[in-house]
Protein backbone atom coordinates (compact mmCIF):
# COMPACT_ATOMS: atom_id res chain seq x y z
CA UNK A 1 153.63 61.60 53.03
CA UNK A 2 151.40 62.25 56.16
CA UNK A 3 149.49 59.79 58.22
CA UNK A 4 147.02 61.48 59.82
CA UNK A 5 144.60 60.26 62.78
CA UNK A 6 141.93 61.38 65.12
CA UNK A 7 144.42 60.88 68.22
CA UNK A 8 148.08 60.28 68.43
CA UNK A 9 150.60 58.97 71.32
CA UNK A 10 153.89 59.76 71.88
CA UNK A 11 154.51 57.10 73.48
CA UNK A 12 156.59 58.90 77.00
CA UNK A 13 153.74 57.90 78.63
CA UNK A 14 151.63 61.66 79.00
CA UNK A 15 152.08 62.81 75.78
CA UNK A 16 148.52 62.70 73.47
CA UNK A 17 147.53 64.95 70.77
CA UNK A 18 144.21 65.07 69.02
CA UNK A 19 143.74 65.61 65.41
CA UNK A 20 147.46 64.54 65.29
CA UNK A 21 149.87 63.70 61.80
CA UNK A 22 153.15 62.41 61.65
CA UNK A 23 155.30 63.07 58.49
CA UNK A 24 157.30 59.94 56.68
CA UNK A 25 160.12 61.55 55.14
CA UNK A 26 160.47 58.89 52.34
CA UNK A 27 163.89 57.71 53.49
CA UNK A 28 162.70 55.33 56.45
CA UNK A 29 162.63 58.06 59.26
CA UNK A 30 160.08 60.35 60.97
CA UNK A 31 160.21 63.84 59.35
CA UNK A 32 158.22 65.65 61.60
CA UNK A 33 154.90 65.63 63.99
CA UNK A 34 151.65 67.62 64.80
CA UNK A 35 148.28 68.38 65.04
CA UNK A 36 146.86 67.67 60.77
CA UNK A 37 146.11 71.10 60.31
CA UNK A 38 149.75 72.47 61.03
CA UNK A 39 151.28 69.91 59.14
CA UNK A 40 149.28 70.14 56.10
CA UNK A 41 149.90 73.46 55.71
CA UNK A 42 153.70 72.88 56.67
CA UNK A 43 153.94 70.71 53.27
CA UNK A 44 150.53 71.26 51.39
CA UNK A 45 152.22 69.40 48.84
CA UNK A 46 152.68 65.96 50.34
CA UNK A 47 149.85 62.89 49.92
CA UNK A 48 147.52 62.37 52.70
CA UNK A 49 146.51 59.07 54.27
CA UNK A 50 143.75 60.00 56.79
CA UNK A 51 142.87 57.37 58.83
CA UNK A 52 140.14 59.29 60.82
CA UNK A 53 138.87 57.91 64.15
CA UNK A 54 141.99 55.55 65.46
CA UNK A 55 144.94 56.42 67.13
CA UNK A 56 148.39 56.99 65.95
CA UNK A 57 151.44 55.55 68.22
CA UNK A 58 154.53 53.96 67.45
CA UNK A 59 155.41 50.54 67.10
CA UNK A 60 155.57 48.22 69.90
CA UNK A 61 158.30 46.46 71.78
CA UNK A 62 158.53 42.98 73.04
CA UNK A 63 160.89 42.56 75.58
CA UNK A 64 160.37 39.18 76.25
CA UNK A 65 160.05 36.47 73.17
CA UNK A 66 161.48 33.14 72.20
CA UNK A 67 161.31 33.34 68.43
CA UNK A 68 162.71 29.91 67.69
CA UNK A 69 160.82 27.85 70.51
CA UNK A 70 159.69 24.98 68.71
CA UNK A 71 159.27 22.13 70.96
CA UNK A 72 155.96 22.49 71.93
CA UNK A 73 154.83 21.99 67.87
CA UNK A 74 152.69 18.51 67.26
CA UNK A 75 155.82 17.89 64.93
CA UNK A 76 158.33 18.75 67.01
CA UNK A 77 160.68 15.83 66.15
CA UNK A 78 160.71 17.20 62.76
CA UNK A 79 162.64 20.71 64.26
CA UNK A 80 165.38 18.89 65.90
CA UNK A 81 168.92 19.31 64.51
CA UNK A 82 167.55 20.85 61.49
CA UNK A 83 168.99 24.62 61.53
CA UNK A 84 166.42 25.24 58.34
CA UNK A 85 163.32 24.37 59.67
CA UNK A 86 164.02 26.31 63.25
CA UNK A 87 164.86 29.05 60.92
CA UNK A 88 161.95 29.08 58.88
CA UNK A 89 159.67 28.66 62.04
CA UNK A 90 161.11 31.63 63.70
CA UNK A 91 160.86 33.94 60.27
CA UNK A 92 156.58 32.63 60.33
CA UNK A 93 156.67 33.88 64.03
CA UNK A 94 158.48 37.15 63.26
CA UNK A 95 156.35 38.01 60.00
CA UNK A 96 153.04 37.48 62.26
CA UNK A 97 154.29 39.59 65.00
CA UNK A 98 155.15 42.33 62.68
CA UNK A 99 151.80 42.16 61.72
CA UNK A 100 149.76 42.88 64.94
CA UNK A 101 152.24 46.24 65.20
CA UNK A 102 155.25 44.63 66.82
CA UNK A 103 158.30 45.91 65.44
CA UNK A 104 160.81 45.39 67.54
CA UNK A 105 161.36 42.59 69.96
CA UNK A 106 163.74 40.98 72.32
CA UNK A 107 164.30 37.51 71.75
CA UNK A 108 165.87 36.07 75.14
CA UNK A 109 166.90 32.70 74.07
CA UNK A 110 166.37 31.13 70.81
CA UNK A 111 168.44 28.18 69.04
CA UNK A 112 171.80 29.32 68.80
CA UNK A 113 172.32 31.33 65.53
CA UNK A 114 168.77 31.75 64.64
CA UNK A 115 168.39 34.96 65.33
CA UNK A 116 171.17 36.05 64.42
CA UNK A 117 171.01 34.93 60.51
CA UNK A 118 167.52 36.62 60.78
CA UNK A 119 169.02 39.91 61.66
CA UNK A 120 171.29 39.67 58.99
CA UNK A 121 168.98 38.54 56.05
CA UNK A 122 166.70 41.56 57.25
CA UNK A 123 168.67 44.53 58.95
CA UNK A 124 172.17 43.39 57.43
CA UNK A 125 171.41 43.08 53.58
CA UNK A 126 167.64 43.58 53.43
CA UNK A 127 166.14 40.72 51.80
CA UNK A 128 163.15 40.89 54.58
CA UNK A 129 161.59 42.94 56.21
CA UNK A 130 161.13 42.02 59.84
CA UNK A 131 160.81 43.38 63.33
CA UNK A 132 163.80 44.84 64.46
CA UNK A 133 165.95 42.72 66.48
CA UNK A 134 167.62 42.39 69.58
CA UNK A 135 168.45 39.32 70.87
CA UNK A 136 170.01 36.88 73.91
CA UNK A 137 171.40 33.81 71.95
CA UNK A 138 170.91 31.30 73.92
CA UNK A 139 169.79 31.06 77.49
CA UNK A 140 172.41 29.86 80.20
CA UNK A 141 171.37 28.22 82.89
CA UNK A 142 173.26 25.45 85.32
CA UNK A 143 173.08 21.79 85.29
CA UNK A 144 169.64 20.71 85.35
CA UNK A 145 168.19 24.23 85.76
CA UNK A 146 164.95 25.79 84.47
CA UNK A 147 165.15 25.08 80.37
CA UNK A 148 167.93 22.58 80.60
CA UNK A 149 166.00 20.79 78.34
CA UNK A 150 165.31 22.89 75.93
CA UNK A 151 168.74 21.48 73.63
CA UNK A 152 169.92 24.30 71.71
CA UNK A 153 168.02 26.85 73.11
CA UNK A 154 169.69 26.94 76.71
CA UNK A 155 172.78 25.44 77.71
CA UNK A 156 174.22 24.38 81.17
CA UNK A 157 177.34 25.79 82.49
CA UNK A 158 178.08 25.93 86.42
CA UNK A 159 180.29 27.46 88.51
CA UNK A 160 181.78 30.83 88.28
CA UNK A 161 184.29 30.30 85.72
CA UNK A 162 182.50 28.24 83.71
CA UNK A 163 179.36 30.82 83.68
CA UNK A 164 181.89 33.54 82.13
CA UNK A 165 183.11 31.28 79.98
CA UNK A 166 179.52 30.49 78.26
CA UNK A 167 178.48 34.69 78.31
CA UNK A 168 182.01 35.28 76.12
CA UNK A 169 180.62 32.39 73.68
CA UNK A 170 177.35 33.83 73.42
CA UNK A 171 178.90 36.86 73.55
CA UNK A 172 181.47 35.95 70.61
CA UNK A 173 178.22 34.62 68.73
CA UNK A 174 176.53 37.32 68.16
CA UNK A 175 174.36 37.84 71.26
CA UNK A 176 173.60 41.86 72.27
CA UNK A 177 172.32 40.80 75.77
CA UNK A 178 172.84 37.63 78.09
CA UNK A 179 169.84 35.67 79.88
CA UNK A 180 170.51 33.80 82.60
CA UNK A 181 167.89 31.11 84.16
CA UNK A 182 167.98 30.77 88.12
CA UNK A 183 164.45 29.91 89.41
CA UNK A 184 161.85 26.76 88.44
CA UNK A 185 158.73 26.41 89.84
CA UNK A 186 159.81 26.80 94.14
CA UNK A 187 161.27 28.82 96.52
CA UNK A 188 164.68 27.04 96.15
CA UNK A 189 167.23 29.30 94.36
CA UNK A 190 169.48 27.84 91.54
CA UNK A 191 172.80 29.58 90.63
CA UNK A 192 174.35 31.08 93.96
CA UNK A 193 175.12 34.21 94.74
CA UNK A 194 178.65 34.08 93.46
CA UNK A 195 178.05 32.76 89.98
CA UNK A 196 174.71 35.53 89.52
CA UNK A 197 177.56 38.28 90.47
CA UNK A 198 180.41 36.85 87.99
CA UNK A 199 177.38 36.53 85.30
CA UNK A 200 176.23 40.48 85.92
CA UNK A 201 180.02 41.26 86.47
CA UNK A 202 181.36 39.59 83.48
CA UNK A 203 178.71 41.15 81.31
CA UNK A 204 178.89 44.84 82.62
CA UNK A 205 182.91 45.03 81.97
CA UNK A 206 182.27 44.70 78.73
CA UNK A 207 179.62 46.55 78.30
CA UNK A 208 176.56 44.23 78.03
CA UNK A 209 173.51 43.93 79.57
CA UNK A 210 171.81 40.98 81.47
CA UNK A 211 168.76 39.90 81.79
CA UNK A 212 167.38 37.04 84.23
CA UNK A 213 164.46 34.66 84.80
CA UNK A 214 163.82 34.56 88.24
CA UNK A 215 160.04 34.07 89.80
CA UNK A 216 160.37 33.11 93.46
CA UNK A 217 161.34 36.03 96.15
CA UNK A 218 164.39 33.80 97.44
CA UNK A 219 165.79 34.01 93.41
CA UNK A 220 164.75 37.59 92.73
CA UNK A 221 166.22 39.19 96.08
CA UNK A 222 169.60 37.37 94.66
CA UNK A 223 169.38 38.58 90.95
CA UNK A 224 168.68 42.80 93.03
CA UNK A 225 171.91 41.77 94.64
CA UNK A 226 173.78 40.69 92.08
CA UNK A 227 172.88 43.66 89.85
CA UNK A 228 170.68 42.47 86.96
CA UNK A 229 169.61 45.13 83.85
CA UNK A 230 166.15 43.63 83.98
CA UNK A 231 164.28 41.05 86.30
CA UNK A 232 161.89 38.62 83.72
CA UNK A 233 158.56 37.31 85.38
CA UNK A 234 159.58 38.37 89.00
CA UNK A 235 155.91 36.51 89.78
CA UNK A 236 155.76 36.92 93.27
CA UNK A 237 158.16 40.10 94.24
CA UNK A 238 157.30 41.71 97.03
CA UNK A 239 157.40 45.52 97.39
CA UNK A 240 160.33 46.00 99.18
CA UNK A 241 161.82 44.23 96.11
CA UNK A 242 160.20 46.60 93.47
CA UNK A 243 161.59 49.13 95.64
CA UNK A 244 164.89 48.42 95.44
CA UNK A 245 164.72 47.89 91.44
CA UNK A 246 163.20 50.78 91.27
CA UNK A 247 166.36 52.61 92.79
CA UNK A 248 169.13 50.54 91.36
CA UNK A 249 167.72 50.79 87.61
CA UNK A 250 166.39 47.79 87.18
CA UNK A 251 163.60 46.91 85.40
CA UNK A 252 160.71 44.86 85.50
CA UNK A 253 158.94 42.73 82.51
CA UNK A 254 156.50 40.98 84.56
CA UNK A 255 155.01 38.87 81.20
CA UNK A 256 151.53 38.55 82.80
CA UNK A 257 150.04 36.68 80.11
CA UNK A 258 151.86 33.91 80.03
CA UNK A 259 150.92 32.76 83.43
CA UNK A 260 147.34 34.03 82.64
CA UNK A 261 146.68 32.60 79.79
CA UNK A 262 148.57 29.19 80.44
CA UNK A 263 145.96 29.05 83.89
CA UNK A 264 143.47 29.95 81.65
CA UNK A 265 143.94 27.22 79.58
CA UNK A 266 144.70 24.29 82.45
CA UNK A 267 141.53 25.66 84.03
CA UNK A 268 139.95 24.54 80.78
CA UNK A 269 141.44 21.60 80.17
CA UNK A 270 141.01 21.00 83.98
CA UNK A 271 136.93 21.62 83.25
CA UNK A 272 137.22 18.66 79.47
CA UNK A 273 139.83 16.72 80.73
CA UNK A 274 141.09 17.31 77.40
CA UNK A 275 144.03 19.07 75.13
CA UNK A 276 143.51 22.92 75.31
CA UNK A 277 145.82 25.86 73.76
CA UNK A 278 148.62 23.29 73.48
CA UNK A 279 148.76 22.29 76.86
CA UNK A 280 147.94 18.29 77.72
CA UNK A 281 146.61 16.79 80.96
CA UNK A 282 150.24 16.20 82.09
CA UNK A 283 149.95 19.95 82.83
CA UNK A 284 147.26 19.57 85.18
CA UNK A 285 150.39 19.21 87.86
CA UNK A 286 151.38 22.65 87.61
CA UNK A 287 147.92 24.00 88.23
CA UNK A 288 148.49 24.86 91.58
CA UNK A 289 151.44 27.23 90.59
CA UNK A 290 149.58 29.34 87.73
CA UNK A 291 146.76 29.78 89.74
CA UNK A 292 148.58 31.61 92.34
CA UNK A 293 150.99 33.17 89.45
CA UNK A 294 147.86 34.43 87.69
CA UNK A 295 146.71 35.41 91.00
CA UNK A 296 149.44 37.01 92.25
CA UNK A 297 149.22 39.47 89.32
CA UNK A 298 146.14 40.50 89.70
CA UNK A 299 146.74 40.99 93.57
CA UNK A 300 149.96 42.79 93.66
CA UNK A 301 150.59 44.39 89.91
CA UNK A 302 149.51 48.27 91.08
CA UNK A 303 151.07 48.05 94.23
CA UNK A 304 154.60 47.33 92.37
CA UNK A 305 154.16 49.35 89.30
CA UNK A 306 153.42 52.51 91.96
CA UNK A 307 156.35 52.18 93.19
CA UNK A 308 157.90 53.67 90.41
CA UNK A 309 159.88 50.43 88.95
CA UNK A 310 160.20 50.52 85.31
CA UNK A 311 157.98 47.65 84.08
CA UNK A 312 158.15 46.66 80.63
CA UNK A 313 155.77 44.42 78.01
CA UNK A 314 156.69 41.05 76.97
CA UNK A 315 154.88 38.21 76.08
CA UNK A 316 156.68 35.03 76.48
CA UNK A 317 154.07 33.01 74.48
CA UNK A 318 156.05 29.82 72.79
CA UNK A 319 152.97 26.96 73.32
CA UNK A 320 151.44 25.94 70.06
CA UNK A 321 148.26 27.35 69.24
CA UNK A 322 149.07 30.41 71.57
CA UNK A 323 148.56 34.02 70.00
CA UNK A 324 151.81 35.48 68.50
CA UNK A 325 153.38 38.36 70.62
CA UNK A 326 150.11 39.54 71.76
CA UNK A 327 151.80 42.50 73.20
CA UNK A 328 148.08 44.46 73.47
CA UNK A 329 146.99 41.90 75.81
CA UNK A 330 149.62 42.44 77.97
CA UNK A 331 149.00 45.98 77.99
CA UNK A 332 145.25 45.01 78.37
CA UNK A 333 145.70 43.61 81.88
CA UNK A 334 148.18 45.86 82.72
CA UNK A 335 145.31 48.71 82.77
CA UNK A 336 142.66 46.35 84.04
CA UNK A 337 145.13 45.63 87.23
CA UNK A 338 145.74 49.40 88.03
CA UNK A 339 148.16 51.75 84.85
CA UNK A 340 146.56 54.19 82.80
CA UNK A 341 146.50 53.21 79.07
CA UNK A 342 149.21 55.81 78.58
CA UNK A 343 151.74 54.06 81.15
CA UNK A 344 150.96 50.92 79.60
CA UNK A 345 151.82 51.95 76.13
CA UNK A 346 155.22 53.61 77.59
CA UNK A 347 155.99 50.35 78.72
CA UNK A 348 155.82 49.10 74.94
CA UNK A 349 157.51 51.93 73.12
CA UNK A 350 159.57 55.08 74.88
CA UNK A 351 160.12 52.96 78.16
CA UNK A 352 161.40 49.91 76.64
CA UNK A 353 163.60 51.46 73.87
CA UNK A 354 165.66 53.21 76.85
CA UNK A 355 166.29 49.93 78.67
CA UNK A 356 167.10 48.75 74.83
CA UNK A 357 169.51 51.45 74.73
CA UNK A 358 167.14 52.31 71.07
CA UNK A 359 165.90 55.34 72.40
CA UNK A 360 167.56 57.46 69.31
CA UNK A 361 166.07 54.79 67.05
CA UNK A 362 162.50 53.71 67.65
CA UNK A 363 160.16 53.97 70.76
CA UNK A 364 158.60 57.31 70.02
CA UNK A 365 157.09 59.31 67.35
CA UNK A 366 159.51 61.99 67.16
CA UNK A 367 161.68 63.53 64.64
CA UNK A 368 164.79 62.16 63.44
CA UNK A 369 163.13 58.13 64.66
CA UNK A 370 162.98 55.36 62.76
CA UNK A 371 159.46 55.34 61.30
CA UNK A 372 158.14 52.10 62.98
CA UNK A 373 154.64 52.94 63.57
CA UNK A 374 151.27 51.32 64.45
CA UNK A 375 147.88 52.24 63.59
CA UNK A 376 144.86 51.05 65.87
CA UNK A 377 141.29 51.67 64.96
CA UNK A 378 139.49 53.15 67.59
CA UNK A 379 140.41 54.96 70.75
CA UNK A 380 143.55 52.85 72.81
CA UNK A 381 142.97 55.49 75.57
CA UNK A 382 139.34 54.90 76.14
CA UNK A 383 139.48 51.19 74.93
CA UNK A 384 142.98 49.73 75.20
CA UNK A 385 141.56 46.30 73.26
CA UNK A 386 142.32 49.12 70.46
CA UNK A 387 145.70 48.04 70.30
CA UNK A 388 144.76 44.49 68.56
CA UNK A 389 142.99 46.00 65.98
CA UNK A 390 145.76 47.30 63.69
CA UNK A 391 144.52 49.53 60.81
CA UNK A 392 148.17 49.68 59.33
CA UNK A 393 151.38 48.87 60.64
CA UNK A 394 154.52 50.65 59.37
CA UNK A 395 158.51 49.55 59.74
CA UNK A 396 160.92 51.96 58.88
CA UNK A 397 158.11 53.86 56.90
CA UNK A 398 156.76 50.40 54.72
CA UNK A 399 153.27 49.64 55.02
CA UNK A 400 153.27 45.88 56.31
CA UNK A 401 148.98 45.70 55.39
């Protein structure tokens, strides 16, 4: 079969063609790509699904998502120690996602086993059909750190010993990456130097990569150090720090609209005095912070990305009532503060299936790739907002609409 489309991305981040056609070869997989014309005469035989002025790319990445985050739901008390429940949340969240044209993500801390029976019911034996997924376990952070309360979705373990000790359990459940948590909401640092190297050393001997949330310069500067695989949030880096990812390998999911949209919303409720998006008056304390989070983005996102740090989409939405994975958003402001719509799609698809380590599986239209593909109506490189209008969203060759 060949999908066919006035425009199509690669998704390297330069690579367009116009009157562009990608082959499904029936099996799951990308057969081949081209302009329509070639490829209809290549196999005249094959059915044609034209979609005519939208854009052809492939499926997009989340890098940073918490599938099974229930506590913010108005019945959260009904999620707590009940495995099913969490489970069933976290397939809603998935099937939505894959919906809007995410079809992979990277969960970085759910409830412990969540994603992991997921996987299996949908990559392992193929009862569902779900984003593709890589995922954290749960979240590690030390005693009375950022997410410590978060009860089966983090856990606490200090010191250096004890910090290896809870990567090999995550490690023996099932996890594919480690997050670590080492910043809150000031300049104070939380895990020392020591235990961030023993977490980045402990993962890299055996071949695993880390990820880490760290927002404040004090905590990121530590987490360059130490030798992280990727640097979540990093809210107010400075250059010199973007630098220095940029020429150690690591790279950079900056998640702008979650501290966007959450200051979006407290300005909001700020204005009614009143619940908005999920988020109650006893938010109005952390004001302050999003404001110059939200601010800091818009400020300082060009001047980092030009650097040449690899910066990555994620989402991080988990607050009740927020949009599911809205990964075009985050490309959205990513070209309002400063990338071309082609840079900001790399950092969705080719871009984040290398840091994945995916990059023979998904990312890109190209031969011999899984055929996880989303189709926008309109133009994404004239009118990112394209991206949230999906036409047709295909995973592993399936037509999800």
């Amino acid at each position: 079969m060949l999908i066919a489309a006035k425009r199509l991305i690669v998704g390297d981040g330069k690579t367009e063609l116009q009157n562009g056609a990608v082959r499904l070869d029936g099996r799951g997989s990308i057969g081949d790509i081209g302009t329509f014309a070639g490829l209809v005469k290549k196999y005249p035989d094959d059915e044609v699904q034209d979609y005519g002025d939208a854009t052809i790319l492939p499926g997009l990445i989340d890098m940073h998502v918490h599938t099974g985050y229930w506590w913010s739901e108005p019945d959260a008390d009904s999620y707590r120690d009940d495995p099913y429940r969490i489970a069933y949340f976290a397939l809603d969240v998935l099937n939505r996602a894959l919906r809007t044209g995410v079809t992979t993500v990277r969960d970085v801390s759910s409830p412990g086993g969540c994603l992991r029976g997921l996987r299996w019911a949908s990559a392992g034996r193929g009862y569902l059909t779900l984003p593709r997924i890589v995922h954290c376990g749960r979240g590690i952070c030390f005693t009375g750190g950022h997410g410590w309360p978060l009860v089966g979705g983090v856990v606490e373990a200090d010191g250096c010993d004890n910090l290896r000790a809870a990567i090999r359990r995550e490690l023996r459940d099932g996890a594919d990456w480690i997050k670590i948590l080492t910043s809150h909401r000031t300049h104070t640092p939380e895990y020392t130097q020591e235990e961030l190297n023993a977490a980045v050393d402990e993962c890299h001997r055996r071949g695993v990569k880390i990820c880490v949330h760290a927002g404040t310069h004090p905590s990121i500067q530590m987490c360059i150090d130490a030798g992280f695989d990727t640097i979540e949030h990093g809210t107010f880096m400075t250059r010199e720090q973007a630098v220095q990812m940029r020429d150690k390998g690591i790279a950079w999911v900056p998640t702008i609209i979650a501290y966007t949209y959450i200051y979006e919303q407290l300005c909001d409720a700020a204005t009614r005095e009143a619940v908005a998006g999920g988020i109650d008056g006893s938010g109005l304390s952390d004001f302050d912070y999003f404001k110059a989070a939200a601010e800091a983005y818009r400020h300082n996102f060009k001047l980092l990305a030009d650097t040449g740090v690899t910066v990555l989409a994620g989402t991080d939405m988990v607050l009740h009532g927020a949009p599911v994975m809205p990964v075009a958003r985050e490309l959205a402001y990513m070209v309002e503060y400063g990338l071309s719509p082609l840079q900001a799609i790399a950092a969705a698809t080719g871009n984040a299936a290398a840091v994945l380590g995916l990059q023979n599986k998904t990312g890109m239209l190209k031969e011999g790739l899984c055929a996880d593909i989303l189709v926008a109506g309109g133009d994404v490189l004239h009118d990112i907002a394209a991206l949230g209008r999906p036409l047709q969203v295909y995973r592993a060759g399936r037509p999800m609409l």
